[in-house]
C-alpha atoms as a PDB file:
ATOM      1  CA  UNK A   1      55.713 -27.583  86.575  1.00  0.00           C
ATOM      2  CA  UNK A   2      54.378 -24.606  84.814  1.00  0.00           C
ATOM      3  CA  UNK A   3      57.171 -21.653  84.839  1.00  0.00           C
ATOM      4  CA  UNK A   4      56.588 -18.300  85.325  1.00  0.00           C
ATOM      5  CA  UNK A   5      56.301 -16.792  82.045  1.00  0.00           C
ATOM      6  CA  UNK A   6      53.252 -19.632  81.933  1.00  0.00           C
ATOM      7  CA  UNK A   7      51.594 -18.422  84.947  1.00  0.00           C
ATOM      8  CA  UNK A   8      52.083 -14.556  83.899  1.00  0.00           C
ATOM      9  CA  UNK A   9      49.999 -15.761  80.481  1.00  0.00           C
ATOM     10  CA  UNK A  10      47.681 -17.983  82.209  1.00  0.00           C
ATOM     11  CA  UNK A  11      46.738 -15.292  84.662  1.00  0.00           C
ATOM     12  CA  UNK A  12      46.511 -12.656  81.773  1.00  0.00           C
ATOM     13  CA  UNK A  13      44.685 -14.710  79.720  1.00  0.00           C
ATOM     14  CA  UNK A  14      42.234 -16.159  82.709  1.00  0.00           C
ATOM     15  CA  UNK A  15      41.288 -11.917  83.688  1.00  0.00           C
ATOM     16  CA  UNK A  16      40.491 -11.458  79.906  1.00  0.00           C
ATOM     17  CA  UNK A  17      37.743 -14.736  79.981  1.00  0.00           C
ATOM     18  CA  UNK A  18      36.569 -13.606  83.406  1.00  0.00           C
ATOM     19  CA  UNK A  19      35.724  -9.994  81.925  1.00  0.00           C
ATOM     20  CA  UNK A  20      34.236 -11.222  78.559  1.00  0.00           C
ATOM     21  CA  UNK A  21      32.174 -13.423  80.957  1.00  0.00           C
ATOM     22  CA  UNK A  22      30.958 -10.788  83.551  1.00  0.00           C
ATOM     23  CA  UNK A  23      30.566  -8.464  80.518  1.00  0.00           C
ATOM     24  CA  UNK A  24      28.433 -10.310  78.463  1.00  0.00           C
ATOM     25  CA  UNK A  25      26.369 -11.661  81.747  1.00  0.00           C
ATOM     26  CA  UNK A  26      25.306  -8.229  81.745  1.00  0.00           C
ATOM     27  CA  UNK A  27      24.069  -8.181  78.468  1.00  0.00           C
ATOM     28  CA  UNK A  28      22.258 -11.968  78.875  1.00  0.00           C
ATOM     29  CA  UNK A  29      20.898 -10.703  82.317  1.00  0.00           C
ATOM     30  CA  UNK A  30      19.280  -7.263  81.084  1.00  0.00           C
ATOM     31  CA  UNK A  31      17.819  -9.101  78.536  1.00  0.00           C
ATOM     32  CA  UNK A  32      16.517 -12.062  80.127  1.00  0.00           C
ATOM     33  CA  UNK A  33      14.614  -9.798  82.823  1.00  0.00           C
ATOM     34  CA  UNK A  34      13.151  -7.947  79.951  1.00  0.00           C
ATOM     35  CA  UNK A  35      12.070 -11.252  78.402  1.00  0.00           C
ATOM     36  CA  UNK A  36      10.291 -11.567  81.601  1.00  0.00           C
ATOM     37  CA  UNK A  37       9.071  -8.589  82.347  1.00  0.00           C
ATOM     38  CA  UNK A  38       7.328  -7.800  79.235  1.00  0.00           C
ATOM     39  CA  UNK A  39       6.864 -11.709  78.040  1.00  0.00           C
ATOM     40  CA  UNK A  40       8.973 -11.383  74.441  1.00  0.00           C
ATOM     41  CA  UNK A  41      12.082  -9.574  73.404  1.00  0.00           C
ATOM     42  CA  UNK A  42      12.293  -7.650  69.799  1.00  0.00           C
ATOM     43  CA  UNK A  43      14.577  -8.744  66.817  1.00  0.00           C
ATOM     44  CA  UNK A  44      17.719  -7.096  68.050  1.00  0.00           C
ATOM     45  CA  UNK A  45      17.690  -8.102  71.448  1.00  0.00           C
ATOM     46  CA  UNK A  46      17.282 -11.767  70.179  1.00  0.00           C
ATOM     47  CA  UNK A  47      20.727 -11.119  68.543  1.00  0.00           C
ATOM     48  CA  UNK A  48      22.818  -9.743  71.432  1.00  0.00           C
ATOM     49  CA  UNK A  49      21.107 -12.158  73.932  1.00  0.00           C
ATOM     50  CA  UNK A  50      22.645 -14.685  71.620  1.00  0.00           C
ATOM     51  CA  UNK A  51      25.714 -13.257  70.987  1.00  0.00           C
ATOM     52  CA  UNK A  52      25.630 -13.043  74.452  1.00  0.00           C
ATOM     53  CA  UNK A  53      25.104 -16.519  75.584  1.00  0.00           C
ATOM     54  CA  UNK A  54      27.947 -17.865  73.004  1.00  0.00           C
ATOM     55  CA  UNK A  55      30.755 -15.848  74.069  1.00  0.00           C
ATOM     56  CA  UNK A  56      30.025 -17.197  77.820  1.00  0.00           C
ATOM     57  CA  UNK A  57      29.974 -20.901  75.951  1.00  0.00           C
ATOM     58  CA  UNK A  58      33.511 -19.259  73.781  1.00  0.00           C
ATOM     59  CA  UNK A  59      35.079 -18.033  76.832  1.00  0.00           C
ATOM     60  CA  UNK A  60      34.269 -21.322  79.003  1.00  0.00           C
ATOM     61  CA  UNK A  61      35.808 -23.818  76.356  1.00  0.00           C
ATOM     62  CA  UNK A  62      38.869 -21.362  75.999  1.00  0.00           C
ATOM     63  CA  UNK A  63      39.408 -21.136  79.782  1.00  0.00           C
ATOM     64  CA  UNK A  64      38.825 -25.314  80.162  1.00  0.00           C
ATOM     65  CA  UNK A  65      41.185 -25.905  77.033  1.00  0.00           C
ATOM     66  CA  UNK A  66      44.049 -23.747  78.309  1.00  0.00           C
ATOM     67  CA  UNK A  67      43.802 -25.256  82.269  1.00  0.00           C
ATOM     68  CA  UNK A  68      43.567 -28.656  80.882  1.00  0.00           C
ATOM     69  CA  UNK A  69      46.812 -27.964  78.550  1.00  0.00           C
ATOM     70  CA  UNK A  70      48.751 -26.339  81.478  1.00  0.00           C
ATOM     71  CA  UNK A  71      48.035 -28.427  84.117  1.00  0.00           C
ATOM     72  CA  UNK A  72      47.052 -31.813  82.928  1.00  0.00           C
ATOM     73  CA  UNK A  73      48.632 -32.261  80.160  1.00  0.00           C
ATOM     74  CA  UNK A  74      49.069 -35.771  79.934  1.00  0.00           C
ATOM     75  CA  UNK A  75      45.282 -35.769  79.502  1.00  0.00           C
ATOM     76  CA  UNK A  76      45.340 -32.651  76.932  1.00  0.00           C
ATOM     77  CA  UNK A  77      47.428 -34.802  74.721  1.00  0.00           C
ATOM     78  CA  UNK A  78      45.320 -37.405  74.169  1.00  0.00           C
ATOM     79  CA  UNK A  79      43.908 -37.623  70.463  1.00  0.00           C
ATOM     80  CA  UNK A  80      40.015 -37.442  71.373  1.00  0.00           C
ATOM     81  CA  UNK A  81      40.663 -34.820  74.144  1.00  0.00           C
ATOM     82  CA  UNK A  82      42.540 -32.780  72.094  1.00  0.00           C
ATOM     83  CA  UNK A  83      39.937 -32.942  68.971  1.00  0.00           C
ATOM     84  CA  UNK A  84      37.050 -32.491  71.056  1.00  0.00           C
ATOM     85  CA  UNK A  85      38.791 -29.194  72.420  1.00  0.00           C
ATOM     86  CA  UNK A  86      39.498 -28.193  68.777  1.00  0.00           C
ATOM     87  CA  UNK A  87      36.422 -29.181  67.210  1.00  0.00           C
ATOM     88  CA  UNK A  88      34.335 -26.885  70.515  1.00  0.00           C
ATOM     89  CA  UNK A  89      36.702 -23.864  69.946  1.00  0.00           C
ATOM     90  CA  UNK A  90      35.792 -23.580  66.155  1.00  0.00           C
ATOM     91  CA  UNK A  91      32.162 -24.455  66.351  1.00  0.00           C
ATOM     92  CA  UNK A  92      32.291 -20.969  68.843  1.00  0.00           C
ATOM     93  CA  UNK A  93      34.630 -19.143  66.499  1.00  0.00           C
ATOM     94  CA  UNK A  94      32.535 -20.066  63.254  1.00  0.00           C
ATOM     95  CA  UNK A  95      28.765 -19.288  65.402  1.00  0.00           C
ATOM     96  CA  UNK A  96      30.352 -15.982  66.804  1.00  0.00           C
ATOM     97  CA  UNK A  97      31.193 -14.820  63.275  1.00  0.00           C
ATOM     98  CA  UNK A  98      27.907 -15.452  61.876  1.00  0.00           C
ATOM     99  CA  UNK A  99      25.669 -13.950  64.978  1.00  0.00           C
ATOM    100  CA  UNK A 100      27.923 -10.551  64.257  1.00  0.00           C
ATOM    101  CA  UNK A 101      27.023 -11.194  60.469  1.00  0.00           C
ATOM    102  CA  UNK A 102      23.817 -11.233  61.607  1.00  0.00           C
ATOM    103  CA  UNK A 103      23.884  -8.542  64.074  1.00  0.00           C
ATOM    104  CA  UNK A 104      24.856  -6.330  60.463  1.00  0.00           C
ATOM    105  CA  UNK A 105      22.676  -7.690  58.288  1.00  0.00           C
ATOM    106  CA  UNK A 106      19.661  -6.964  60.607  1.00  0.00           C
ATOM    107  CA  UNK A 107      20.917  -3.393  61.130  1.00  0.00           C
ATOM    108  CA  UNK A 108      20.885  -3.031  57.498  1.00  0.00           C
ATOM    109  CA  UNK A 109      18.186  -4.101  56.647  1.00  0.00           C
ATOM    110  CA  UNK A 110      15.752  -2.614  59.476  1.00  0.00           C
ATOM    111  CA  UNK A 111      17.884   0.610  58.647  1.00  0.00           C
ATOM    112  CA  UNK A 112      18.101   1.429  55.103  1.00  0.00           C
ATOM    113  CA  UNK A 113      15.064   2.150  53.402  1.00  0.00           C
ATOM    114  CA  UNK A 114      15.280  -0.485  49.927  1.00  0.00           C
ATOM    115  CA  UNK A 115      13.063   0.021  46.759  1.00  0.00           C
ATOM    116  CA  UNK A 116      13.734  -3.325  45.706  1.00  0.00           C
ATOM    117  CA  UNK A 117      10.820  -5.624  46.267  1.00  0.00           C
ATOM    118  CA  UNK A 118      13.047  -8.402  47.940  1.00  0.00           C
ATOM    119  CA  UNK A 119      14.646  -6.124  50.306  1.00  0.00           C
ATOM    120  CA  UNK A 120      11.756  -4.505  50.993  1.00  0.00           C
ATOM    121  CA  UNK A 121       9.778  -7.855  51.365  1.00  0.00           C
ATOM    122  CA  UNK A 122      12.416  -8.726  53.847  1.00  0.00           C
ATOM    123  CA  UNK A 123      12.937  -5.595  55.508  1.00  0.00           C
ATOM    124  CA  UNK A 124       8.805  -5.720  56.219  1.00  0.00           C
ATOM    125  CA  UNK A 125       9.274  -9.834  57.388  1.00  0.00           C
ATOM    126  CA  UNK A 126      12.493  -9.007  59.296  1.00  0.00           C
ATOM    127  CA  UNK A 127      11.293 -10.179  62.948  1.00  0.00           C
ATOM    128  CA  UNK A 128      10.319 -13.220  61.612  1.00  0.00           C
ATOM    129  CA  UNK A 129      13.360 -13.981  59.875  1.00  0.00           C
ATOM    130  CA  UNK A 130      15.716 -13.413  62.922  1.00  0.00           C
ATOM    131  CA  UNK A 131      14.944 -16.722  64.468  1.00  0.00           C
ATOM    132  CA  UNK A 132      15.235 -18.337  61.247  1.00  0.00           C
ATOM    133  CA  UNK A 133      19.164 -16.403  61.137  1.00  0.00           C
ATOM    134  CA  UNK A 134      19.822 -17.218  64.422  1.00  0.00           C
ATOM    135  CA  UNK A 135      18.819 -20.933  64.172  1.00  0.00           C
ATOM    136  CA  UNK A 136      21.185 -21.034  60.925  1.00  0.00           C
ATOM    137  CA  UNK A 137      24.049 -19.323  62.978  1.00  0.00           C
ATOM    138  CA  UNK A 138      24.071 -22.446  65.040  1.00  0.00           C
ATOM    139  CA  UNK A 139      23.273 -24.983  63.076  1.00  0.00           C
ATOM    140  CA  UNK A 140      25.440 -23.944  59.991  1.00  0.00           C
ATOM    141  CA  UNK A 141      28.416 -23.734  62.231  1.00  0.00           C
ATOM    142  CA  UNK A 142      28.130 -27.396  63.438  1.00  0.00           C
ATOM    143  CA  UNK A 143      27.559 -28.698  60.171  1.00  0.00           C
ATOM    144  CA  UNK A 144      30.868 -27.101  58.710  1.00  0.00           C
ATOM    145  CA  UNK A 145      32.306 -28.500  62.100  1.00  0.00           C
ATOM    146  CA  UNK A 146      31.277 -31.906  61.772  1.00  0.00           C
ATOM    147  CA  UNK A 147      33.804 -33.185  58.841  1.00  0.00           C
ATOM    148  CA  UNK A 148      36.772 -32.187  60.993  1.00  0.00           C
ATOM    149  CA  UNK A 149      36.198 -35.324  63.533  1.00  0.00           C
ATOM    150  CA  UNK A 150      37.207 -37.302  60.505  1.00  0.00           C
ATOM    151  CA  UNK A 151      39.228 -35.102  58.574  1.00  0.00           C
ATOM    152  CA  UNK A 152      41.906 -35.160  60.787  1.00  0.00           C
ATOM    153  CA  UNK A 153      45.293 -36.406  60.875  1.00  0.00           C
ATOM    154  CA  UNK A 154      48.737 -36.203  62.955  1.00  0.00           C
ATOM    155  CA  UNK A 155      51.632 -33.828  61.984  1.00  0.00           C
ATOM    156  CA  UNK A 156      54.603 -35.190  62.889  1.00  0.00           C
ATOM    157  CA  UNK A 157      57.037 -32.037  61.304  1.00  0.00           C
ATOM    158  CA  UNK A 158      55.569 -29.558  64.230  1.00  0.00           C
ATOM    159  CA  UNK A 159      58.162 -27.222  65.701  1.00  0.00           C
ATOM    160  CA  UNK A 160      57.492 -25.812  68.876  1.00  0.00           C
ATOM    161  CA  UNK A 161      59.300 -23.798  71.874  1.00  0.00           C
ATOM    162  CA  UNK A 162      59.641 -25.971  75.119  1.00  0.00           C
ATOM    163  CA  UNK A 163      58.145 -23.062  77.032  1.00  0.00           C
ATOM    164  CA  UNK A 164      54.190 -23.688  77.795  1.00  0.00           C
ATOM    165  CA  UNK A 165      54.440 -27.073  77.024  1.00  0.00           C
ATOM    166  CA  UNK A 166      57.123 -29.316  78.414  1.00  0.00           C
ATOM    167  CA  UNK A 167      55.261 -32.356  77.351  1.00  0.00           C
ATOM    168  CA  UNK A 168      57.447 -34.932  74.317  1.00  0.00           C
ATOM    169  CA  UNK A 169      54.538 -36.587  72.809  1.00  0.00           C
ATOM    170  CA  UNK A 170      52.980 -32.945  72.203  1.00  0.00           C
ATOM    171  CA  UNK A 171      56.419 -31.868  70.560  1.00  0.00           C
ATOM    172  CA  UNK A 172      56.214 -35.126  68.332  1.00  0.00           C
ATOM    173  CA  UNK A 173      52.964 -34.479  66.638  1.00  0.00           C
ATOM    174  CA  UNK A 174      50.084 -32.412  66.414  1.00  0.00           C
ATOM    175  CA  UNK A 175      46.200 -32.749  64.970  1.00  0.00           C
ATOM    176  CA  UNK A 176      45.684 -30.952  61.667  1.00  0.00           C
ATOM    177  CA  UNK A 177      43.061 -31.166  59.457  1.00  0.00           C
ATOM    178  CA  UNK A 178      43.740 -31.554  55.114  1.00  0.00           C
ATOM    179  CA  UNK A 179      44.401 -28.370  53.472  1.00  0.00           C
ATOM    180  CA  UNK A 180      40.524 -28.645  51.570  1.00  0.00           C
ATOM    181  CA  UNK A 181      39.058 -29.047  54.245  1.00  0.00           C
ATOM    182  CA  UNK A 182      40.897 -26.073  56.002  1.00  0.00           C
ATOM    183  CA  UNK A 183      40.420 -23.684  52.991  1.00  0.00           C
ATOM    184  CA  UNK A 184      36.723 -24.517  52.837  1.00  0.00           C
ATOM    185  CA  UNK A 185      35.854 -24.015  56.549  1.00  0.00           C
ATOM    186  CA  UNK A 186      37.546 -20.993  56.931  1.00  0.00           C
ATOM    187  CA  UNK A 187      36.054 -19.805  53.609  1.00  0.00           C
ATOM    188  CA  UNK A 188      32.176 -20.402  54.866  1.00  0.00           C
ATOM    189  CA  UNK A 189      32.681 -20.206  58.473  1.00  0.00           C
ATOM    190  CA  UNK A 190      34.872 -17.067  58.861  1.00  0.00           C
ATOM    191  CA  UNK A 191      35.344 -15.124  55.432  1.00  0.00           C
ATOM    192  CA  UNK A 192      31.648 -15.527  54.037  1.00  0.00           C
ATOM    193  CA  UNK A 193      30.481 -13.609  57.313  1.00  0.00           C
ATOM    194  CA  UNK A 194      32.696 -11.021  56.786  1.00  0.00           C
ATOM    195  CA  UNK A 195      31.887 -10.129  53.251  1.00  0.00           C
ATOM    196  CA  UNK A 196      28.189  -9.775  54.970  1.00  0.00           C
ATOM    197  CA  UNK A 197      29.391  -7.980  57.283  1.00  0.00           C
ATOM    198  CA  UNK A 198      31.177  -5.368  54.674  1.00  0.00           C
ATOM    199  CA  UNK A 199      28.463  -5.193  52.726  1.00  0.00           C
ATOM    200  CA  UNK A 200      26.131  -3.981  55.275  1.00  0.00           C
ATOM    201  CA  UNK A 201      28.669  -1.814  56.488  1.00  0.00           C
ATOM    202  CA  UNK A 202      29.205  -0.206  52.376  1.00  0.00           C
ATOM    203  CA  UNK A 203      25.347  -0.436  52.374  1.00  0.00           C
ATOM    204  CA  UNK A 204      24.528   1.707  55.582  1.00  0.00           C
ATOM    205  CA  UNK A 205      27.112   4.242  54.942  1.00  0.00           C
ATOM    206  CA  UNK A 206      26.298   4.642  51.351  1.00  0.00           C
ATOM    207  CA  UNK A 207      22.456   4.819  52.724  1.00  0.00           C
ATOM    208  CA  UNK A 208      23.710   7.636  55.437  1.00  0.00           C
ATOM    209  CA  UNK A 209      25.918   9.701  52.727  1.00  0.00           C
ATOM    210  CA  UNK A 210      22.849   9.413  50.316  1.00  0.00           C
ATOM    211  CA  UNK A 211      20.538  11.300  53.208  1.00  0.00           C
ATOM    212  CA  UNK A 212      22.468  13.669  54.410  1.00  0.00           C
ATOM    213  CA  UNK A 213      22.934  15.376  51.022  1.00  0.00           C
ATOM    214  CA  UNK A 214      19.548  15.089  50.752  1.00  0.00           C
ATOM    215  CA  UNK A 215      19.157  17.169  54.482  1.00  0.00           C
ATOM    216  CA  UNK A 216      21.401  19.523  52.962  1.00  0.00           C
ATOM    217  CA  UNK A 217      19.642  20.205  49.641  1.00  0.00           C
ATOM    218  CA  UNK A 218      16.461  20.648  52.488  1.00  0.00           C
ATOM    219  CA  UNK A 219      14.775  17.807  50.147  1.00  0.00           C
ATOM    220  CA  UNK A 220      13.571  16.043  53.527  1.00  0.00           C
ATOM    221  CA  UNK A 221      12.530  12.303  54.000  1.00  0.00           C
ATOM    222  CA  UNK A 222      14.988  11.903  56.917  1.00  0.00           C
ATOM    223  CA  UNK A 223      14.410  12.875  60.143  1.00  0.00           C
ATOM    224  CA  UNK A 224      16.905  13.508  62.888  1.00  0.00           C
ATOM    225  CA  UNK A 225      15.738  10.451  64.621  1.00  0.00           C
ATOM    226  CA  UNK A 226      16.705   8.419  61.855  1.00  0.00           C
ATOM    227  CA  UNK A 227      20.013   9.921  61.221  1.00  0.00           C
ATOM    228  CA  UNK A 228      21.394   9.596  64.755  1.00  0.00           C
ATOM    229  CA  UNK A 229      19.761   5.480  64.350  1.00  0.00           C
ATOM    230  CA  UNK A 230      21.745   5.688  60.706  1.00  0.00           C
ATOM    231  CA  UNK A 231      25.235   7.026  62.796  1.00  0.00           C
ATOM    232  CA  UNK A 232      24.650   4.650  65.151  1.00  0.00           C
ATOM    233  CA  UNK A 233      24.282   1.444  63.517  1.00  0.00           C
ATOM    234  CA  UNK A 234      27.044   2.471  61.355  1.00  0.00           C
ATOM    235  CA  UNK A 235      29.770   3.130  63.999  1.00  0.00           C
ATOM    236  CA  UNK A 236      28.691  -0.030  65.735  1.00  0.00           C
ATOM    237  CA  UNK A 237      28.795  -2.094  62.433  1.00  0.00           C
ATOM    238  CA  UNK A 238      32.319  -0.765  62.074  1.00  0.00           C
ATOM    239  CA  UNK A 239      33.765  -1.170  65.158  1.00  0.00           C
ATOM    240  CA  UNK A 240      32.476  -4.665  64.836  1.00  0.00           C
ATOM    241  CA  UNK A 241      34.455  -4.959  61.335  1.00  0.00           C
ATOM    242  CA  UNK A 242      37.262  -3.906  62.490  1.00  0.00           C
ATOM    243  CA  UNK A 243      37.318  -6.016  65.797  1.00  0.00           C
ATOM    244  CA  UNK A 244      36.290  -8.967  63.661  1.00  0.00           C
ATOM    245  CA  UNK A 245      39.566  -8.414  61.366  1.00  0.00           C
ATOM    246  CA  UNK A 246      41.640  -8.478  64.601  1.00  0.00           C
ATOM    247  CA  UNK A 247      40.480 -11.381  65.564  1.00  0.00           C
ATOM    248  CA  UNK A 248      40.561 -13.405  62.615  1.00  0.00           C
ATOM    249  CA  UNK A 249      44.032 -12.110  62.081  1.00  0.00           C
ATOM    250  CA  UNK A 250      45.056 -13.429  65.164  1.00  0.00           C
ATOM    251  CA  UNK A 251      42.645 -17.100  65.201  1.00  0.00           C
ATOM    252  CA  UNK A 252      44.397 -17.759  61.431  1.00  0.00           C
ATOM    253  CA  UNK A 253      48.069 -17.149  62.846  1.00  0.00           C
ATOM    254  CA  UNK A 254      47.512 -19.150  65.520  1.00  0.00           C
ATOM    255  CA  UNK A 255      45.473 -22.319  63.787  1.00  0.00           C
ATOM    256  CA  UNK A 256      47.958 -22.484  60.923  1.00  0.00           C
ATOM    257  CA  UNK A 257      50.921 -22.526  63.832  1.00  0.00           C
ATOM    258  CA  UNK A 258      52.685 -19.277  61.819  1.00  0.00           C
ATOM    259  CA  UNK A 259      54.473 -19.278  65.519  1.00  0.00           C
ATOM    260  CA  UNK A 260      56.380 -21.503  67.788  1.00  0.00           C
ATOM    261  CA  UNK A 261      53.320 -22.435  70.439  1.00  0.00           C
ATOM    262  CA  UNK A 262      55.298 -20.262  73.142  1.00  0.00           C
ATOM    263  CA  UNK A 263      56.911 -17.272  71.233  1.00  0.00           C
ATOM    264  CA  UNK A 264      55.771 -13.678  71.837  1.00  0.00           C
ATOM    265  CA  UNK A 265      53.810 -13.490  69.013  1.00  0.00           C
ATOM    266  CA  UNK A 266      52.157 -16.447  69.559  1.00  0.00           C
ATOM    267  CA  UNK A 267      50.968 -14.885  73.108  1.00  0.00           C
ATOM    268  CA  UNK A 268      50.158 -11.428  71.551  1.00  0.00           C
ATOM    269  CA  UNK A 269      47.910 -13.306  69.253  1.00  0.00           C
ATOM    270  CA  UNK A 270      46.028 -15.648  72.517  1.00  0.00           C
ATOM    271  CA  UNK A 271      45.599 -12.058  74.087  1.00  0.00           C
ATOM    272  CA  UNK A 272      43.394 -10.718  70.691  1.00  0.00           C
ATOM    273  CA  UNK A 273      41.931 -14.207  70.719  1.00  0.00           C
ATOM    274  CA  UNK A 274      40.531 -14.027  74.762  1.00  0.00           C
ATOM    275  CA  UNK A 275      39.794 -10.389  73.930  1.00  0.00           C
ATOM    276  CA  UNK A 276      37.488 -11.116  71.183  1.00  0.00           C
ATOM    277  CA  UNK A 277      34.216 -11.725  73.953  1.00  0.00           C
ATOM    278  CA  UNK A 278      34.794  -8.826  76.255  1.00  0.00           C
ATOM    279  CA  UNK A 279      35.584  -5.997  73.481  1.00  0.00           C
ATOM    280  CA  UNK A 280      32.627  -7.222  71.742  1.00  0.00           C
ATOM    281  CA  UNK A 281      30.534  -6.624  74.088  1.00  0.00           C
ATOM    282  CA  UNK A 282      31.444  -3.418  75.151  1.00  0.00           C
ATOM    283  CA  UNK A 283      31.064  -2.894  71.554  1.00  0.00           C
ATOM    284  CA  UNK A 284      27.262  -3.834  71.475  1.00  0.00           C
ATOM    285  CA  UNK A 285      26.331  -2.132  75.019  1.00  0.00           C
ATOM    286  CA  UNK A 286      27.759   0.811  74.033  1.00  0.00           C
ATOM    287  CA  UNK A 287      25.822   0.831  70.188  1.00  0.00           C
ATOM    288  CA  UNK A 288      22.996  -0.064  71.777  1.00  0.00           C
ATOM    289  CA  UNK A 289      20.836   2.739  73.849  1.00  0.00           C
ATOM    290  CA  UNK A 290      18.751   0.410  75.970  1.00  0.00           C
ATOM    291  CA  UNK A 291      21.326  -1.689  76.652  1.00  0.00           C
ATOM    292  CA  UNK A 292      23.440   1.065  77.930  1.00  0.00           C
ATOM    293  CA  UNK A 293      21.122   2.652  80.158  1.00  0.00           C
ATOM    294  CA  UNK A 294      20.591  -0.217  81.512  1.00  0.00           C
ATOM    295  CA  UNK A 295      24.115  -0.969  82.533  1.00  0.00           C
ATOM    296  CA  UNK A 296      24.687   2.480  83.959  1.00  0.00           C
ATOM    297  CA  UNK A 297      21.944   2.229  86.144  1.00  0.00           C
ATOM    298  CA  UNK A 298      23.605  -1.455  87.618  1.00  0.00           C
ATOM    299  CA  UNK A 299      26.874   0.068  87.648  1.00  0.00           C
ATOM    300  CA  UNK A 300      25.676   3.397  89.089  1.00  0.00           C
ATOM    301  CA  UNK A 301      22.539   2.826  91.272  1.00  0.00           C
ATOM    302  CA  UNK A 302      22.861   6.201  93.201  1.00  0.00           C
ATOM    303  CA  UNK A 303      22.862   9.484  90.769  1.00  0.00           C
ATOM    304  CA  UNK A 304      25.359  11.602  92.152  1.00  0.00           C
END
């Protein structure tokens, strides 16, 4: 029988999925009827209706892993059950890293103005290549994913708390995968897309700084328009940094067990990890204009 303190977590835990769901369904919906309304959707809504869709897939295989751990958990504990659970959970952590990467990288590049003739090859072909990013999002993920259904093997040394799990076999052992194989997926699928996403961030501000000297030296060639898009992207792009460090922080602690399984840190760092969909949405509806509007007028039909 799950105690207390479990059902205080679960119930925590469960309200944090349910709002990352209903949060990003906003996002999906909006831009789904826009997809139908005007027949296509441009580059950046492509992104968040992505973004979108995988934290509803994130937030369902977090929700199913932790019900199926607290209240079957003679099933949890079996060896495929417990891989395929694993192997779900960081195919969704790896594809949400590299859709924000993306997110960044297309701010960057649609923002900044580039001299160089690659940039500004790709800056003029950027529509085109979003697909191509999103497609490689997806795929890359599952690729990096792939090795761990064999790279696996069973930890007998584990030490964990006998709250949350009351279950002996669990205690006994636990899956891990081989330290190379750790080190390498965390290296492409979590710190790669963060060194994107600080460079676009160094890139945009650097771009912003750069302007508004020349606005104050009355030099022109950047319009108000363009400074408020510049501010824009920028304090979305860092929000976004910042939330991603958060969460990293907290997925590393917790996949390396740097915690007993049921001690208050441990919990702390589930909270960040459930949090991850909701905040980052809120993040993109409020960076994005259209987005926004469009979610006031569904939250706020009647004008006061």
């Amino acid at each position: 029988m799950p105690s207390l303190f479990d059902v205080v977590i679960e119930i925590i835990l469960l309200s944090e999925a349910f709002i990352g769901i209903l949060t990003n369904s906003l996002t999906v919906t909006i831009n789904v009827q826009d997809w139908i309304k005007y027949g296509s959707l441009n580059s950046c809504d492509k992104i968040l209706l992505t973004i979108g869709l995988s934290n509803i897939a994130f937030q369902c295989i977090m929700i199913s892993n932790d019900m199926c751990m607290l209240l079957w958990i003679e099933v949890f504990v079996l060896d495929y059950v417990y891989l395929i659970f694993f192997v779900l959970l960081m195919l969704m952590i790896y594809n949400s890293f590299w859709l924000t990467a993306s997110l960044c990288i297309f701010y960057c590049i649609k923002i900044i103005t580039f001299h160089h003739p690659v940039l500004a090859w790709l800056k003029l072909r950027i529509s085109k290549i979003v697909p191509f990013l999103l497609l490689g999002s997806v795929i890359g993920p599952f690729l990096l994913i792939v090795p761990a259904v064999w790279d696996t093997y069973k930890d007998y040394g584990l030490n964990v708390s006998a709250s949350l799990i009351d279950n002996s076999t669990f205690k006994s052992y636990r899956l891990r995968q081989t330290f190379s194989y750790s080190t390498a997926s965390l290296l492409l699928g979590c710190c790669m897309p963060f060194l994107l996403v600080l460079l676009s961030i160094i890139l945009i501000l650097t771009s912003l700084c750069r302007h508004a000297r020349r606005m104050e030296n009355n030099t022109g060639g950047f319009n108000k328009p363009r400074l408020e898009a510049h501010i824009g992207a920028a304090k979305t792009v860092i929000f976004l940094l910042f939330h991603y460090i958060v969460f990293y922080t907290a997925e590393v602690l917790l996949l390396f067990d740097t915690f007993q399984l049921a001690s208050l840190w441990s919990v702390l760092c589930m909270i960040l990890v459930y949090a991850f969909a909701p905040i980052q949405s809120v993040i993109l509806i409020l960076g994005n204009s259209s987005l926004k509007q469009a979610v006031r007028r569904i939250l706020c039909p009647v004008k006061c």
